[in-house]
Protein backbone atom coordinates (compact mmCIF):
# COMPACT_ATOMS: atom_id res chain seq x y z
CA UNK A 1 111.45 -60.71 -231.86
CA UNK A 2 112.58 -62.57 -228.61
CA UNK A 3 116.35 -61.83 -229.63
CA UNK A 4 115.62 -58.69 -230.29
CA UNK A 5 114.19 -57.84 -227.09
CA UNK A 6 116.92 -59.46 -225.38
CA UNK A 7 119.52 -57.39 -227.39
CA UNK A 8 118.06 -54.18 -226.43
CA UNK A 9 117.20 -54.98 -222.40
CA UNK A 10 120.88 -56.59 -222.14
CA UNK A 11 122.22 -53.79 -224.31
CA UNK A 12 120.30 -51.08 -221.79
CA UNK A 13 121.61 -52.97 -218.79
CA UNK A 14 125.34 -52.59 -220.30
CA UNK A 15 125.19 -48.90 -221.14
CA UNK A 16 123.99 -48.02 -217.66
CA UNK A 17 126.83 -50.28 -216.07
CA UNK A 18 128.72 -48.07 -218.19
CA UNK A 19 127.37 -44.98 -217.15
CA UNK A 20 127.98 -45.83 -213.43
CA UNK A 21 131.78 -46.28 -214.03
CA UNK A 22 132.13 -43.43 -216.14
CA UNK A 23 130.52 -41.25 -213.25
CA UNK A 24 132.60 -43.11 -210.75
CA UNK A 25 136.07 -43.83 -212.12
CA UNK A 26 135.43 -47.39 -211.42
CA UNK A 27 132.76 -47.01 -207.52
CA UNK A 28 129.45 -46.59 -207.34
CA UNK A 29 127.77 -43.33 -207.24
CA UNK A 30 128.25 -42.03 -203.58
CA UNK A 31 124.48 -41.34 -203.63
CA UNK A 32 124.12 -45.12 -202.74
CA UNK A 33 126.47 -44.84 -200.08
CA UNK A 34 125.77 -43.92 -196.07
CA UNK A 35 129.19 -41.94 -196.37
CA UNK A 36 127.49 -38.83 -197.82
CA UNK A 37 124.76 -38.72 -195.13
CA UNK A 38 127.52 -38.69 -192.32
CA UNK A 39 127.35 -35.90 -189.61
CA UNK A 40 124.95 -32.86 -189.22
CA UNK A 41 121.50 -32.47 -187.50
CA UNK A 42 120.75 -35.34 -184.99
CA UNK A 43 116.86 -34.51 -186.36
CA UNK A 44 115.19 -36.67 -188.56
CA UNK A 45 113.06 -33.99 -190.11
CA UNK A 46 115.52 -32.10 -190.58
CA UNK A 47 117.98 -34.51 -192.24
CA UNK A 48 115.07 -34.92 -195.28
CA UNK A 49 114.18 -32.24 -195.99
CA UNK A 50 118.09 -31.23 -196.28
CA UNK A 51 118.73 -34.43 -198.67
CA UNK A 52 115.54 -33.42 -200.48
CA UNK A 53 115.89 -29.96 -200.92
CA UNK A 54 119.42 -31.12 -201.75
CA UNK A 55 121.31 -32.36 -205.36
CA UNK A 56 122.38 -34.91 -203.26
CA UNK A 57 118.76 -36.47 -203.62
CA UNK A 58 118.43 -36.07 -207.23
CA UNK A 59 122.21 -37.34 -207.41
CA UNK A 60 120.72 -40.51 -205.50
CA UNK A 61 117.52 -40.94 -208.08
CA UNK A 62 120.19 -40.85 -211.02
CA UNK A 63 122.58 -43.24 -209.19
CA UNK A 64 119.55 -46.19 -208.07
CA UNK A 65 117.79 -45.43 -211.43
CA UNK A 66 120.77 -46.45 -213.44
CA UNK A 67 121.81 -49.34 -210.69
CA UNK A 68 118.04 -50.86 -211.42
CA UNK A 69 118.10 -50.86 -214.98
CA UNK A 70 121.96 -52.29 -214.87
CA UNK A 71 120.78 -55.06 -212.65
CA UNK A 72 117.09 -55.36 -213.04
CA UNK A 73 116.44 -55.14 -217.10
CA UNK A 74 117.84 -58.56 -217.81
CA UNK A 75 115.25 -60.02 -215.73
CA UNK A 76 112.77 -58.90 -217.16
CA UNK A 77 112.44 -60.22 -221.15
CA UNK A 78 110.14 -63.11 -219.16
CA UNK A 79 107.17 -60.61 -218.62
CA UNK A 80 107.81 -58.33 -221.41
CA UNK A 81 107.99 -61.44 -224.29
CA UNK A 82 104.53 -62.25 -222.13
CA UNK A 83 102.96 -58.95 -222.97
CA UNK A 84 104.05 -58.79 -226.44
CA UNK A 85 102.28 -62.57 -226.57
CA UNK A 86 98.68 -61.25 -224.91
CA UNK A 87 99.01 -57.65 -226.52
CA UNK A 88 98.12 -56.43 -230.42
CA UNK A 89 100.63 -55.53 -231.88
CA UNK A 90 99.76 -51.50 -231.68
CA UNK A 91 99.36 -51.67 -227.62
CA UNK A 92 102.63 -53.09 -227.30
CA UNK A 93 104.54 -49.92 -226.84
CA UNK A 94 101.74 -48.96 -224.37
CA UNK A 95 101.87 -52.35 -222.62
CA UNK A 96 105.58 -51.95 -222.27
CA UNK A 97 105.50 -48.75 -220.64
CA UNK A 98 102.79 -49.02 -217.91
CA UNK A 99 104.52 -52.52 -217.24
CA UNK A 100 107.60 -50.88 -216.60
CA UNK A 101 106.20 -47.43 -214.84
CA UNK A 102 104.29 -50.09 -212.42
CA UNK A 103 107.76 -51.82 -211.95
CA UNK A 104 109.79 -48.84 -211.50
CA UNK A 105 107.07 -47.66 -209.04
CA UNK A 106 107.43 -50.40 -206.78
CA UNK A 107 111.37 -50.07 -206.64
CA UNK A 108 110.65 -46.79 -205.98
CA UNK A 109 108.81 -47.29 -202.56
CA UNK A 110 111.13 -49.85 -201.56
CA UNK A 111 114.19 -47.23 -202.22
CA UNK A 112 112.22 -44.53 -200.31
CA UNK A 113 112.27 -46.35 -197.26
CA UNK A 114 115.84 -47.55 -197.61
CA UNK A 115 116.55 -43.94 -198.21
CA UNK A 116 114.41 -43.34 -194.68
CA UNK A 117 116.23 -45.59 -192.88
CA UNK A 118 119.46 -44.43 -193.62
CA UNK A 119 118.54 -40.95 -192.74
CA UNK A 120 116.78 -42.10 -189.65
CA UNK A 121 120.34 -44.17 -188.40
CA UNK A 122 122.18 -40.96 -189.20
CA UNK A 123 119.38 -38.73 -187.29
CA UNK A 124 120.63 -41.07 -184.01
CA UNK A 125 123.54 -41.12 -184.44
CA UNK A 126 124.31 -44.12 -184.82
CA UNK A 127 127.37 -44.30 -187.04
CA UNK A 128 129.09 -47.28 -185.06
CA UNK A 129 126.10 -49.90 -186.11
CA UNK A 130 125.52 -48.32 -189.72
CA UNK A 131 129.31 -49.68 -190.16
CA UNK A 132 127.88 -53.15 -189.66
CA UNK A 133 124.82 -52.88 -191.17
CA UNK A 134 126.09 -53.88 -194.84
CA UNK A 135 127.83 -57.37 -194.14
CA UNK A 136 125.31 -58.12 -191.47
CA UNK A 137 122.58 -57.28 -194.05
CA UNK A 138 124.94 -59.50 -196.83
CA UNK A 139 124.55 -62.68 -193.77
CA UNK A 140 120.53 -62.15 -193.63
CA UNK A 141 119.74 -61.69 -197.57
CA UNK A 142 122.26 -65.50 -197.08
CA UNK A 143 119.39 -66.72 -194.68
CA UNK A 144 116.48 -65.81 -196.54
CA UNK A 145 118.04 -67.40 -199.25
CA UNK A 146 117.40 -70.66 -197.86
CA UNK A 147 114.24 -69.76 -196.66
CA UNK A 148 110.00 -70.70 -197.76
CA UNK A 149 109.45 -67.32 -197.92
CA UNK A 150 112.08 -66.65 -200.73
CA UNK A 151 110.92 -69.37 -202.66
CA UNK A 152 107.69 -68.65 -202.66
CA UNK A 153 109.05 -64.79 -203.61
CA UNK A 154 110.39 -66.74 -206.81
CA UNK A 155 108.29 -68.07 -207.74
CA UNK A 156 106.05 -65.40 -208.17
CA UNK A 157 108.36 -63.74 -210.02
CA UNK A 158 107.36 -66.46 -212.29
CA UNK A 159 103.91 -66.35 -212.29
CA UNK A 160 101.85 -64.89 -215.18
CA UNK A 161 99.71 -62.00 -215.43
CA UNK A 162 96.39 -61.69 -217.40
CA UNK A 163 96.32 -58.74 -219.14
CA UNK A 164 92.94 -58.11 -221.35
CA UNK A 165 92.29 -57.41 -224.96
CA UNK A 166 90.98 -53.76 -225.16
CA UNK A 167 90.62 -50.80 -223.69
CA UNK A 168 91.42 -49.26 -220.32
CA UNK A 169 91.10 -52.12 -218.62
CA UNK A 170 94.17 -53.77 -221.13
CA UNK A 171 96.36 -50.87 -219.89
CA UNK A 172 95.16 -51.24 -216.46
CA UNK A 173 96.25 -54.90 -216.41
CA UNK A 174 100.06 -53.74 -218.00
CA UNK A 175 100.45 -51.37 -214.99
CA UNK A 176 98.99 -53.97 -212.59
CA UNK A 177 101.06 -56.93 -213.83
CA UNK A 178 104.58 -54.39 -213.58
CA UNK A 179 103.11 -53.37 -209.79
CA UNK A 180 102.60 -57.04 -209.16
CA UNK A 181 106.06 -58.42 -210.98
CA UNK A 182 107.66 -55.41 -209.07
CA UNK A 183 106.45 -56.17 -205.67
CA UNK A 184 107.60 -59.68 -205.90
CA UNK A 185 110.91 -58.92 -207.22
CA UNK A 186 111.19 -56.33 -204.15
CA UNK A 187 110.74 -59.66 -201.67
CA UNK A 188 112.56 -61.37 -203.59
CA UNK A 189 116.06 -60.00 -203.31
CA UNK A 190 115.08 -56.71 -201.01
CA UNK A 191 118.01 -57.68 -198.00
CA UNK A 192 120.57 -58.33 -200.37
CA UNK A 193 119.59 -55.08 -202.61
CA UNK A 194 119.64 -53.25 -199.10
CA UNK A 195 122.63 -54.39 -197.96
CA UNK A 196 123.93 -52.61 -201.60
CA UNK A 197 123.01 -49.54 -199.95
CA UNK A 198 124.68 -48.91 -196.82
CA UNK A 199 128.10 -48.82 -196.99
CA UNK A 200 130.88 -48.45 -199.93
CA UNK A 201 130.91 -50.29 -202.27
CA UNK A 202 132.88 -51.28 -205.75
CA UNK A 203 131.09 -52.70 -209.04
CA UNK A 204 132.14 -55.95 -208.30
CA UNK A 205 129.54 -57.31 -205.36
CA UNK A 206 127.11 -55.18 -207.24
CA UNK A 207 127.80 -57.39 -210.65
CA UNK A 208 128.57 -60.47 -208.18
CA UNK A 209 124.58 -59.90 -206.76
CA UNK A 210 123.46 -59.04 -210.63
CA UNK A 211 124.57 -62.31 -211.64
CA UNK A 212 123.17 -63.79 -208.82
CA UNK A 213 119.91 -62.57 -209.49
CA UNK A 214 119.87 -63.46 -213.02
CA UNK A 215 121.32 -66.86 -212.42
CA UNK A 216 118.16 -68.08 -209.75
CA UNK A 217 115.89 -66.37 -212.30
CA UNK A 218 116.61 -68.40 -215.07
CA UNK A 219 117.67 -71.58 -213.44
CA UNK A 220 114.58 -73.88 -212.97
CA UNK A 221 116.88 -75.56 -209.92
CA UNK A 222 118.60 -72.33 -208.74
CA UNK A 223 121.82 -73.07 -206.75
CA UNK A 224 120.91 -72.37 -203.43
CA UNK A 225 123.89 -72.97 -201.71
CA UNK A 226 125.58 -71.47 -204.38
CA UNK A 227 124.13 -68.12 -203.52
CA UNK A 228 124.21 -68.00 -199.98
CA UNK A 229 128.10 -68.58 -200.37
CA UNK A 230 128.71 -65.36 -202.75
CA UNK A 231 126.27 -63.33 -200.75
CA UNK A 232 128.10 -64.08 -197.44
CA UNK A 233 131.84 -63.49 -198.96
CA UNK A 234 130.07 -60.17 -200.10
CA UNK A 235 129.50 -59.54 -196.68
CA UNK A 236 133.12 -60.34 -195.28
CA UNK A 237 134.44 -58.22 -198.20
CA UNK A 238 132.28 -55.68 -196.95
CA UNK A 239 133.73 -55.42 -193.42
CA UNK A 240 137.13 -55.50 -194.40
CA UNK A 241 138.76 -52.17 -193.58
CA UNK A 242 139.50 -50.65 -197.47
């Protein structure tokens, strides 16, 4: 059962990897860039409701829906193996679901206001700064790295939920324990998954971060330093002129 769930999340992750350089001849979607949010209306108001009412917005669902599950799936067979441990065997399914609709909700809020604060930079006008924002985001998520905060982040992307036996409170406890995984995945890597956003961008600092992520997850001594020296060339390949 545990390779089989492996299989399919790492088998998931690789089709939408797939998908993203089929769409993009080899870049990531523009959706995840600032470039396509450059110029118009210095109003903020105005700027979402034009991306919203826009297929630009549903273009940038598609593109960070298929850059989680590329990057985020394979972290996940810790939880999931967990609820197929504390579940019977016919709530699984159910488990699985809410656990990852709790998950996905999570990233979604967290996207939202990356999404808000690219459209407010762009309401300024502020186009010299937003061309810094990326590496200098790349030398923070290298700080935090280092920091108590992020370890303390990790490890409660560790820790265990409880989920009950029966009833609604067993599917209440799924969605809780993906809202709670979720949120600590969010502080866990949220500057360096920013950072991804601003900017262009090629698929290799986006698999560079992936394996990053996957790496401290599953290392009981992640390499610290390690880290903090990809994340920071990620940010000096970011400010090169290309």
């Amino acid at each position: 059962m545990i390779a089989r769930q492996r299989l399919w999340l790492f088998g998931a992750a690789g089709a939408a990897w797939g998908v993203l350089l089929l769409q993009s001849g080899g870049w990531l979607p523009p959706a995840l860039c600032l470039s396509p949010l450059s110029g118009g209306s210095s109003r903020f108001i105005r700027e979402w409701e034009a991306v919203v009412g826009s297929s630009l917005f549903l273009t940038t669902v598609q593109a960070w829906g298929l850059m989680l599950v590329a990057m985020m799936l394979p972290l996940l067979a810790g939880p999931l193996l967990q609820l197929n441990v504390q579940s019977f065997p016919r709530r699984r399914n159910e488990a699985r679901m809410l656990f990852l609709a709790g998950y996905a909700l999570t990233w979604a809020a967290a996207l939202t206001v990356i999404l808000a604060l690219l459209l407010g930079i762009r309401s300024l006008g502020m186009s010299g700064p937003v061309r810094l924002a990326q590496p200098a985001l790349f030398a923070v998520a290298a700080l935090w790295q280092g920091t108590f905060w992020k370890r303390r982040a990790l490890a409660a992307c560790h820790r265990p939920g409880l989920i009950r036996a029966f009833g609604w409170q067993a599917s209440w406890d799924s969605f809780r324990f993906g809202l709670s995984h979720g949120s600590a995945c969010v502080a866990n890597c949220w500057f360096a998954m920013a950072a991804m956003s601003f900017g262009d961008h090629s698929t290799v600092p986006a698999l560079a971060l992936a394996m990053v992520l996957f790496a401290e997850r599953n290392d009981m001594r992640p390499q610290i330093r390690a880290s903090q020296v990809i994340l920071l060339l990620l940010g000096v390949s970011a400010s090169l002129p290309g």
